[in-house]
Structure formats: structure tokens, C-alpha cells
PDB file of N, CA and C in Angstrom:
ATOM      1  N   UNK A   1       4.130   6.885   8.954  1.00  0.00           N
ATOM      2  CA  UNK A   1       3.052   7.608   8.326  1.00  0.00           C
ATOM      3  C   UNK A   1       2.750   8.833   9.180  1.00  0.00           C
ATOM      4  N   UNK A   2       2.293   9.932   8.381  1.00  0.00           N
ATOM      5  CA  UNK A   2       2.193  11.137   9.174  1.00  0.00           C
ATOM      6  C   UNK A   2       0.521  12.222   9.242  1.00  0.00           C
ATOM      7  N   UNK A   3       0.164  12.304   9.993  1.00  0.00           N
ATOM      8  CA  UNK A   3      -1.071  12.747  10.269  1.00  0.00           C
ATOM      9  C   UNK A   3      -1.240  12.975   9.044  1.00  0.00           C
ATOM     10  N   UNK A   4      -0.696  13.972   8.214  1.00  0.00           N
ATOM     11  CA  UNK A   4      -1.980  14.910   6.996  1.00  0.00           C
ATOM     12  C   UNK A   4      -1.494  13.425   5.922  1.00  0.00           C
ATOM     13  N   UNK A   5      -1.023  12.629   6.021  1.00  0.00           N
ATOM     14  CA  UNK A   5      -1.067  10.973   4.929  1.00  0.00           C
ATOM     15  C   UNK A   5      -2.460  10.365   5.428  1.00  0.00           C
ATOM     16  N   UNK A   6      -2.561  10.403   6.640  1.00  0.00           N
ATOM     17  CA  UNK A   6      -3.658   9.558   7.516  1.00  0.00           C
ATOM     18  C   UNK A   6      -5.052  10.946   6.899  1.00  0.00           C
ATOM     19  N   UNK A   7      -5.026  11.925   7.007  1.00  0.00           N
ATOM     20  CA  UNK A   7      -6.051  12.861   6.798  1.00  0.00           C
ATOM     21  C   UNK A   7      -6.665  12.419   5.424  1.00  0.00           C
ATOM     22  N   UNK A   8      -5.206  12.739   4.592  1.00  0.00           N
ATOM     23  CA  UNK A   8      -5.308  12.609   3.274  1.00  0.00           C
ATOM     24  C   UNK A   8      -6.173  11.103   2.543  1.00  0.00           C
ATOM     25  N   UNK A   9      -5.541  10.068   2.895  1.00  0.00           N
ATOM     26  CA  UNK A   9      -6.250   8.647   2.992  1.00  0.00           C
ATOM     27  C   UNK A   9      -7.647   8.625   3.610  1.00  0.00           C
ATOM     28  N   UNK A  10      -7.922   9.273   4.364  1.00  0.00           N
ATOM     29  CA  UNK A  10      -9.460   9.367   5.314  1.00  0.00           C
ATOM     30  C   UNK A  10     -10.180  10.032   4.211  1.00  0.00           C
ATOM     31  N   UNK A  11      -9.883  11.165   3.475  1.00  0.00           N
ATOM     32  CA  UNK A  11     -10.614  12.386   2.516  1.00  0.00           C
ATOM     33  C   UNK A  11     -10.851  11.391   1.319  1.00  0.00           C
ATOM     34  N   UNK A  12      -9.842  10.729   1.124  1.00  0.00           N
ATOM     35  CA  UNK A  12      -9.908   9.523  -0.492  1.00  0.00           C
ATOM     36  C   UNK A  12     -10.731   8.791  -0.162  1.00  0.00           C
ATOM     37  N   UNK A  13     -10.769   8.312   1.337  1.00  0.00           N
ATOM     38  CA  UNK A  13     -11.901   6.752   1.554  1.00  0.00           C
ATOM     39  C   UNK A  13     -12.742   7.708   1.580  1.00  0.00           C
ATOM     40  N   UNK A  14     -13.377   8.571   2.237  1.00  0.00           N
ATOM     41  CA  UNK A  14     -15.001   9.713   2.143  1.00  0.00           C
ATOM     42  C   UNK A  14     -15.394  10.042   0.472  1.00  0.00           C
ATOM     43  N   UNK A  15     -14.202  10.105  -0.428  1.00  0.00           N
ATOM     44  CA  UNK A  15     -15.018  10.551  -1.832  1.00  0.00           C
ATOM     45  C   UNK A  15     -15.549   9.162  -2.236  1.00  0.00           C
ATOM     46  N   UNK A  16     -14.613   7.982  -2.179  1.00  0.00           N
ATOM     47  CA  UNK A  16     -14.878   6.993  -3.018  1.00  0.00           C
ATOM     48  C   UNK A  16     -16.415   6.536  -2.242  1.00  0.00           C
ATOM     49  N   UNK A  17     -16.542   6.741  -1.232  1.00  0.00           N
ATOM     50  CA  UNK A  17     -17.416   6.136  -0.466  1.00  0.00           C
ATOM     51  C   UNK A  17     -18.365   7.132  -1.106  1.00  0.00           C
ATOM     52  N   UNK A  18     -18.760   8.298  -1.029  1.00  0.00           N
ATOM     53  CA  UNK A  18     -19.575   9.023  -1.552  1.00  0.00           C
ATOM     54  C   UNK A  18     -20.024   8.807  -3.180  1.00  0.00           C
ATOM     55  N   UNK A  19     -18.975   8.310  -3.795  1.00  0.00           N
ATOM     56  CA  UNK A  19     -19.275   8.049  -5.457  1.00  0.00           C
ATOM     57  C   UNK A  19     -19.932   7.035  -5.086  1.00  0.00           C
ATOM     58  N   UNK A  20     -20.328   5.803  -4.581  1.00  0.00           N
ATOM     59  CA  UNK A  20     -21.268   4.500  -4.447  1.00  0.00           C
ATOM     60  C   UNK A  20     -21.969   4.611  -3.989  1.00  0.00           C
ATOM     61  N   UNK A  21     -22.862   5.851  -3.567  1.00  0.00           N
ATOM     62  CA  UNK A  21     -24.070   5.767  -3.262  1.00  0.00           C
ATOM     63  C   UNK A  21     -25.200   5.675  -3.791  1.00  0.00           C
ATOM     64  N   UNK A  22     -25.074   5.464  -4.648  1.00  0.00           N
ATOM     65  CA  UNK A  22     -26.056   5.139  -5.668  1.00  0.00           C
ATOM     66  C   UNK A  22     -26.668   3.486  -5.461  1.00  0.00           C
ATOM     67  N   UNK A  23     -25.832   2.572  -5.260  1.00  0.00           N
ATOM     68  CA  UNK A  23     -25.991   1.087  -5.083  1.00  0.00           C
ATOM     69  C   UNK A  23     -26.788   1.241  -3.712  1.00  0.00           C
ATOM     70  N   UNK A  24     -28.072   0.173  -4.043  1.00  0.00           N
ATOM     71  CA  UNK A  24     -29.009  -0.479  -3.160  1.00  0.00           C
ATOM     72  C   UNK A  24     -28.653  -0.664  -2.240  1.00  0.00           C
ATOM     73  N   UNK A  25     -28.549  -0.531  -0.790  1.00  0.00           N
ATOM     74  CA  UNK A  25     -28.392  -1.262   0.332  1.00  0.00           C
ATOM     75  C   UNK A  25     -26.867  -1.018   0.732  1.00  0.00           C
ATOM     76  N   UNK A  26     -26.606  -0.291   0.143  1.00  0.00           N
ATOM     77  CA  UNK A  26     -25.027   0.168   0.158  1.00  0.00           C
ATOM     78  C   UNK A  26     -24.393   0.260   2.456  1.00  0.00           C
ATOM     79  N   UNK A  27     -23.863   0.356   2.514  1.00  0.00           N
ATOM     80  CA  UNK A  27     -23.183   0.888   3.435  1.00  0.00           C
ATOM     81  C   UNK A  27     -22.199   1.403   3.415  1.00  0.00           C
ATOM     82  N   UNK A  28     -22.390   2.936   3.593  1.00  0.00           N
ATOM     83  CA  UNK A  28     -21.666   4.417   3.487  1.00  0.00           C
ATOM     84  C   UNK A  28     -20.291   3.646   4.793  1.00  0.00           C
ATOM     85  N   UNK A  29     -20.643   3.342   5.279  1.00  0.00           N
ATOM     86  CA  UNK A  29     -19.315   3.563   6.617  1.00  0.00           C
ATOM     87  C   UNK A  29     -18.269   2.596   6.322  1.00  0.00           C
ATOM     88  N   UNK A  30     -19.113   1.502   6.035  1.00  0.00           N
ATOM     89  CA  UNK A  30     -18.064  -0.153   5.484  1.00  0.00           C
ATOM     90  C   UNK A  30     -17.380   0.169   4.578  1.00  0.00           C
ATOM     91  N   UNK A  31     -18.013   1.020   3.709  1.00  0.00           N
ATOM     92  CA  UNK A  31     -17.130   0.867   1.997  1.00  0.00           C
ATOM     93  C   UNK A  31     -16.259   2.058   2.458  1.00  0.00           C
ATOM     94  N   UNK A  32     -16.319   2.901   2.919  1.00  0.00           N
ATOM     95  CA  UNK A  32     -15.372   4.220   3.567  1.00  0.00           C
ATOM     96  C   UNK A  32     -14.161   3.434   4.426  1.00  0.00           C
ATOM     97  N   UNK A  33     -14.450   2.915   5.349  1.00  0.00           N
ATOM     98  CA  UNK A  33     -13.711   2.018   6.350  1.00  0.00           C
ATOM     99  C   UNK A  33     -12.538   0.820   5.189  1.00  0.00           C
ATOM    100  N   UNK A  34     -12.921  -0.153   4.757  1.00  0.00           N
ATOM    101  CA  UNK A  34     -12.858  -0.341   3.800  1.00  0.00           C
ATOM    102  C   UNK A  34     -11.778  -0.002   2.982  1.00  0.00           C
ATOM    103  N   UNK A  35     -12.290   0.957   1.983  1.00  0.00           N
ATOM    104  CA  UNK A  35     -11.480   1.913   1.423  1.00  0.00           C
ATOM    105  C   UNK A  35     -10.239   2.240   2.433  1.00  0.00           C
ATOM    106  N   UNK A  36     -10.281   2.936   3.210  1.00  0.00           N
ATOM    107  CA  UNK A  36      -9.516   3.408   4.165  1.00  0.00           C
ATOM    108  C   UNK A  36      -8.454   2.356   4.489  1.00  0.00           C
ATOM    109  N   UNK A  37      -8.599   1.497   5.009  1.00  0.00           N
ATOM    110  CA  UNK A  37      -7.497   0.349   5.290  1.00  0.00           C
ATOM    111  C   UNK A  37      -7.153  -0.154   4.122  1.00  0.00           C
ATOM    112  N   UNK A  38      -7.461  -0.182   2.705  1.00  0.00           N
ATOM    113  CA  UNK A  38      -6.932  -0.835   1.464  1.00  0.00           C
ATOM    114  C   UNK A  38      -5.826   0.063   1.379  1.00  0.00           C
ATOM    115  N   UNK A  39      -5.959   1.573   1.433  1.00  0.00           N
ATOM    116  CA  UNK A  39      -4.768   2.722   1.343  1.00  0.00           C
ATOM    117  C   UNK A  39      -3.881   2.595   2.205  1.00  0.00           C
ATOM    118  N   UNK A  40      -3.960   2.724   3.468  1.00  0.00           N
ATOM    119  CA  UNK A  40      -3.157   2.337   4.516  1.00  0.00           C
ATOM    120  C   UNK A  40      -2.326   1.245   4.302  1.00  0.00           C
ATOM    121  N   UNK A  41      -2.772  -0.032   3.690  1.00  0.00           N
ATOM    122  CA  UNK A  41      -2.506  -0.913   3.482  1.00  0.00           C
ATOM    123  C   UNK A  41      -1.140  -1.332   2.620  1.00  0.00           C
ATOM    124  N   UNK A  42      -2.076  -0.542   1.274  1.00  0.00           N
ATOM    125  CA  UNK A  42      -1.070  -0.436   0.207  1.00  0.00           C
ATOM    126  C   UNK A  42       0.275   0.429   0.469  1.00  0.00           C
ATOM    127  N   UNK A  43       0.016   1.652   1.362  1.00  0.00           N
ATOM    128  CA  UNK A  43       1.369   2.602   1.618  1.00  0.00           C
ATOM    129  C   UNK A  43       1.965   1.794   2.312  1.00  0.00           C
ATOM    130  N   UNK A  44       1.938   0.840   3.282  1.00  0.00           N
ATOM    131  CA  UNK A  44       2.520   0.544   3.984  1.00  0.00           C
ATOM    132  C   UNK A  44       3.570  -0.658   3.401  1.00  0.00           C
ATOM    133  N   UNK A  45       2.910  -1.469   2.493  1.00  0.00           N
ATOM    134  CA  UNK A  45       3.485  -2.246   1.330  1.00  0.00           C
ATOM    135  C   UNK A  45       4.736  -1.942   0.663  1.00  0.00           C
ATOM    136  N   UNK A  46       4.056  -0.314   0.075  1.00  0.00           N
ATOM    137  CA  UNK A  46       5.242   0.145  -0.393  1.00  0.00           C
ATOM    138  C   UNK A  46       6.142   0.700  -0.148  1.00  0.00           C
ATOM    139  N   UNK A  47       6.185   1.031   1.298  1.00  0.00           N
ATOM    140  CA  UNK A  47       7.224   1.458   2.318  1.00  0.00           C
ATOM    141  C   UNK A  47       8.070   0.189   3.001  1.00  0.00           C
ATOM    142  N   UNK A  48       7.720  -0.870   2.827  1.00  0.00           N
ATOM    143  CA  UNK A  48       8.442  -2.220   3.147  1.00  0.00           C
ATOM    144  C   UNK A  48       8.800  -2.647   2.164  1.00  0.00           C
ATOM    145  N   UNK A  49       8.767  -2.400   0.560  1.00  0.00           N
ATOM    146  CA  UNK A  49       9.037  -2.349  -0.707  1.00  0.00           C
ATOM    147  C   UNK A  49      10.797  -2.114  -0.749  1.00  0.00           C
ATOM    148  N   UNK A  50      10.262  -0.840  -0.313  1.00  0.00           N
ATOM    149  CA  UNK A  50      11.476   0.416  -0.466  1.00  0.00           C
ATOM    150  C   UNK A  50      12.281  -0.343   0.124  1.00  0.00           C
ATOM    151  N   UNK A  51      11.954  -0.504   1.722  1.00  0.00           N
ATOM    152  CA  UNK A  51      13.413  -0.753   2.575  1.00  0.00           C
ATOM    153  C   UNK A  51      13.969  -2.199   1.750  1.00  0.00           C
ATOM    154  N   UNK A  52      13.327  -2.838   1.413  1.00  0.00           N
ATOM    155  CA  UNK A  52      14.018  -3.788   0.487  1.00  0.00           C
ATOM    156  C   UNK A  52      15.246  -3.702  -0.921  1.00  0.00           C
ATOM    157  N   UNK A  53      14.519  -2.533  -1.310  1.00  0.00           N
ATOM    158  CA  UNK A  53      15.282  -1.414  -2.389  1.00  0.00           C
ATOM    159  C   UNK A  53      16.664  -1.212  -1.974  1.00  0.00           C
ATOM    160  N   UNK A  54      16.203  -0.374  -0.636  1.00  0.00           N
ATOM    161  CA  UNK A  54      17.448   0.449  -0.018  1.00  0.00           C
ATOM    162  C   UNK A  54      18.879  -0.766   0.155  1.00  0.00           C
ATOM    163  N   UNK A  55      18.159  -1.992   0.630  1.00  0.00           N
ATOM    164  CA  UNK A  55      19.122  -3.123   1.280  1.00  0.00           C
ATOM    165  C   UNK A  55      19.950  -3.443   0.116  1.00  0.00           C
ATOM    166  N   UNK A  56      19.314  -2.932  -1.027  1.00  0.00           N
ATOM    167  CA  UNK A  56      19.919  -3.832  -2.600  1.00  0.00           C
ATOM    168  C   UNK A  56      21.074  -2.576  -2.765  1.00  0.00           C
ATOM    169  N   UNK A  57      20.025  -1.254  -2.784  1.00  0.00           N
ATOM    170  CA  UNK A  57      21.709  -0.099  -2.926  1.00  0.00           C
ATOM    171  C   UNK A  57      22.545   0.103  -2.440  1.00  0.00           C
ATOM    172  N   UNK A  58      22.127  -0.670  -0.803  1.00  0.00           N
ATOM    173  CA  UNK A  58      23.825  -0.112  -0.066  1.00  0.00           C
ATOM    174  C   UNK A  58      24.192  -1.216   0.100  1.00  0.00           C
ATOM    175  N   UNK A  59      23.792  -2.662  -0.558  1.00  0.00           N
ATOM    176  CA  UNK A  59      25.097  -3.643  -0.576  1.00  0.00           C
ATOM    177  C   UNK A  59      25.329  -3.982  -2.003  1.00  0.00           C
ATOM    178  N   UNK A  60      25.506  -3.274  -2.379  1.00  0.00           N
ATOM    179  CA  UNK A  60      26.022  -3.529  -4.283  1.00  0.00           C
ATOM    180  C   UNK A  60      27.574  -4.455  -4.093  1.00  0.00           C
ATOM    181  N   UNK A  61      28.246  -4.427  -2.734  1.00  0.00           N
ATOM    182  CA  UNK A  61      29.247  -5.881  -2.692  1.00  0.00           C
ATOM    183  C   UNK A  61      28.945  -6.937  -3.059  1.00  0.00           C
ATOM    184  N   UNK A  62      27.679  -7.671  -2.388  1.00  0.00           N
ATOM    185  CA  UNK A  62      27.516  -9.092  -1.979  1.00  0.00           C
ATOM    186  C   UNK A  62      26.964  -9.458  -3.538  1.00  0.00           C
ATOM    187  N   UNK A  63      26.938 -10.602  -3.375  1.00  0.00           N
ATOM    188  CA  UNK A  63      26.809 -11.009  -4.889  1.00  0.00           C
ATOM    189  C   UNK A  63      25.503 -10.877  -5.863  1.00  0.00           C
ATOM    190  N   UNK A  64      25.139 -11.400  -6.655  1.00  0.00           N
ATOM    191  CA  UNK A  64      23.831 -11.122  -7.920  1.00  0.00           C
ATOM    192  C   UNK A  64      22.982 -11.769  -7.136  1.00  0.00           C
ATOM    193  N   UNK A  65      23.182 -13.063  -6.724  1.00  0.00           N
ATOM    194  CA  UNK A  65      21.451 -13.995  -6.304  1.00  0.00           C
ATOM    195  C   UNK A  65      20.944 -13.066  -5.078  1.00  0.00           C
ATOM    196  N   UNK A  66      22.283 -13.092  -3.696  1.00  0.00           N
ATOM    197  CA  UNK A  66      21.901 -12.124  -2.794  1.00  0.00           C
ATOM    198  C   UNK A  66      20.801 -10.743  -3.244  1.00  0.00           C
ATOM    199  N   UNK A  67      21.334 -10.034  -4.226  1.00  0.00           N
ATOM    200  CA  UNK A  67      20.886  -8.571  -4.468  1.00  0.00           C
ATOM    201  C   UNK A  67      19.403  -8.823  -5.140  1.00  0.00           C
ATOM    202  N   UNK A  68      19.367 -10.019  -6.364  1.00  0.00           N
ATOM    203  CA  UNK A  68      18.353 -10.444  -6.888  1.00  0.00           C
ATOM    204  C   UNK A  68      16.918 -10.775  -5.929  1.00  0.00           C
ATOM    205  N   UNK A  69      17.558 -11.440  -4.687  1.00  0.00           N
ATOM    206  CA  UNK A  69      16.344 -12.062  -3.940  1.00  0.00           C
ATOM    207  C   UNK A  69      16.173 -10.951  -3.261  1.00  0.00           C
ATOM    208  N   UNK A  70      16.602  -9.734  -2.788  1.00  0.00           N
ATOM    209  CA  UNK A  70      15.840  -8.680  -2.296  1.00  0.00           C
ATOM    210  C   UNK A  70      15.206  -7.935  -2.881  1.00  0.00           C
ATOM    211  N   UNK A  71      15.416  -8.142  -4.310  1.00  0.00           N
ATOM    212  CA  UNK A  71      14.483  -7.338  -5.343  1.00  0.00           C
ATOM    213  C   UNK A  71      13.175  -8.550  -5.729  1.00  0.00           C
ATOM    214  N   UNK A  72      13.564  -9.724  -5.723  1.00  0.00           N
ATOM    215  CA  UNK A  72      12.259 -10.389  -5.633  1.00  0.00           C
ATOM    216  C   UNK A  72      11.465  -9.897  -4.621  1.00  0.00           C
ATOM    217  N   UNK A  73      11.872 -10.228  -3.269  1.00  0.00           N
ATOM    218  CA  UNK A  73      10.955  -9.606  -2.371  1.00  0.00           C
ATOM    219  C   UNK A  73      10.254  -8.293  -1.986  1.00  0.00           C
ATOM    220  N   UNK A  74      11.048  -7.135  -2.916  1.00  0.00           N
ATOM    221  CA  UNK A  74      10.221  -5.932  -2.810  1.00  0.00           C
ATOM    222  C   UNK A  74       8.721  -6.269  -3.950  1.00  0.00           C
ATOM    223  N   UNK A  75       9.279  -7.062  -4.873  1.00  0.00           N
ATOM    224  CA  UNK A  75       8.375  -7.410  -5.875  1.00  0.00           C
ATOM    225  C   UNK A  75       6.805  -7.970  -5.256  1.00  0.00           C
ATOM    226  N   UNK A  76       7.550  -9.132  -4.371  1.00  0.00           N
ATOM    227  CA  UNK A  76       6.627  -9.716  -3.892  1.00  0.00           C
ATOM    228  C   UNK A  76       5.857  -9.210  -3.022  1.00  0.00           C
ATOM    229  N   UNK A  77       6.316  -7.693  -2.070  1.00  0.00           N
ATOM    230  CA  UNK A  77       5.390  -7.936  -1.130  1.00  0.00           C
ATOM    231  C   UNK A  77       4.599  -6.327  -2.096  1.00  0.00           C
ATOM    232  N   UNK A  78       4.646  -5.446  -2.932  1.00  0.00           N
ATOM    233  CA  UNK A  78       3.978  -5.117  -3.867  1.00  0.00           C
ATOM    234  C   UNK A  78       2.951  -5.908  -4.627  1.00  0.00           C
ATOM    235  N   UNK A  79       3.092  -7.608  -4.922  1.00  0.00           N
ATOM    236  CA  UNK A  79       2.040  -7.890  -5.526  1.00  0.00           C
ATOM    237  C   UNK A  79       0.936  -8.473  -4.448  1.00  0.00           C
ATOM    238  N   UNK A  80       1.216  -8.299  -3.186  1.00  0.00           N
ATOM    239  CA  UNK A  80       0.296  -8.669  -2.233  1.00  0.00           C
ATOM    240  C   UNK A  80      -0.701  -7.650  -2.295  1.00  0.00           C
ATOM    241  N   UNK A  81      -0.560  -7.120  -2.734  1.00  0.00           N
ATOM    242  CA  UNK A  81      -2.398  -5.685  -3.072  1.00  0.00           C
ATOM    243  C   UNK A  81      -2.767  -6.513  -4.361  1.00  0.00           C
ATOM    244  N   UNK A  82      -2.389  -6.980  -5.062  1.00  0.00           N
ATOM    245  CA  UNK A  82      -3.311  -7.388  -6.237  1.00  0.00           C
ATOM    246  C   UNK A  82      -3.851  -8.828  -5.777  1.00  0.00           C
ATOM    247  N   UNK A  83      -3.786  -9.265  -4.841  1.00  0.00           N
ATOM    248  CA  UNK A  83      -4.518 -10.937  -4.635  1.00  0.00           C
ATOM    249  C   UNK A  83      -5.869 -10.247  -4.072  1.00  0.00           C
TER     250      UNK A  83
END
């Protein structure tokens, strides 16, 4: 990850955090913070996604279940943001 990704993710957690201020008792820093590591989170997901991807394109030798279970696992670690 590269500084202006990290900037960029910091500017997204500050708006979303700014749209909820409206709610009672809110805390501006938690829901920013928060926010902030859910993004981080998720890029990072989908960058361990990929390399799973990559493992499936450059061994198009080895057989279907092999190639299959690395595409399960990009699957899987993508649906780890939705639990």
C-alpha cells in the first residue's frame, strides 16, 4: 500500500465520519478510526485475493481441483468483509 492509498482511505474515513454526525452521542474519532481500518482491511483482502488469482494463471498445467481450490480461496478470503 502506498502513502496517497493510505491518504486517500484517511479522506473516505473523515467524510463518512462527518456524514454521522447527526446521531446522538456519536463519536467523531471511533466511527472515523473505524471506518479507516474496514478500508485498509478490505484492500488488503483484495490484494491477497489477487495473489491467489495470479497462482491460478501461471499454473494453468496442474490440474482442475488444484486451480479450482485457489479460486475458492480468493473467493473465500473476499467474503471475509461480508461476516
Amino acid at each position: 500500500m502506498i502513502s496517497d492509498q493510505i491518504i486517500e482511505f484517511a479522506q473516505q474515513a473523515t467524510r463518512y465520519a462527518n456524514d454521522r454526525t447527526d446521531a446522538e452521542g456519536y463519536n467523531w474519532d471511533l466511527i472515523r478510526d473505524e471506518h479507516f481500518a474496514n478500508l485498509v482491511a478490505q484492500y488488503e483482502r483484495e490484494q491477497c485475493a489477487k495473489l491467489c488469482e495470479q497462482q491460478d494463471e501461471q499454473n494453468t498445467q496442474y490440474r482442475y481441483d488444484y486451480r479450482r481450490g485457489v479460486l475458492d480461496c480468493a473467493d473465500a478470503i473476499r467474503q471475509r468483509g461480508n461476516q
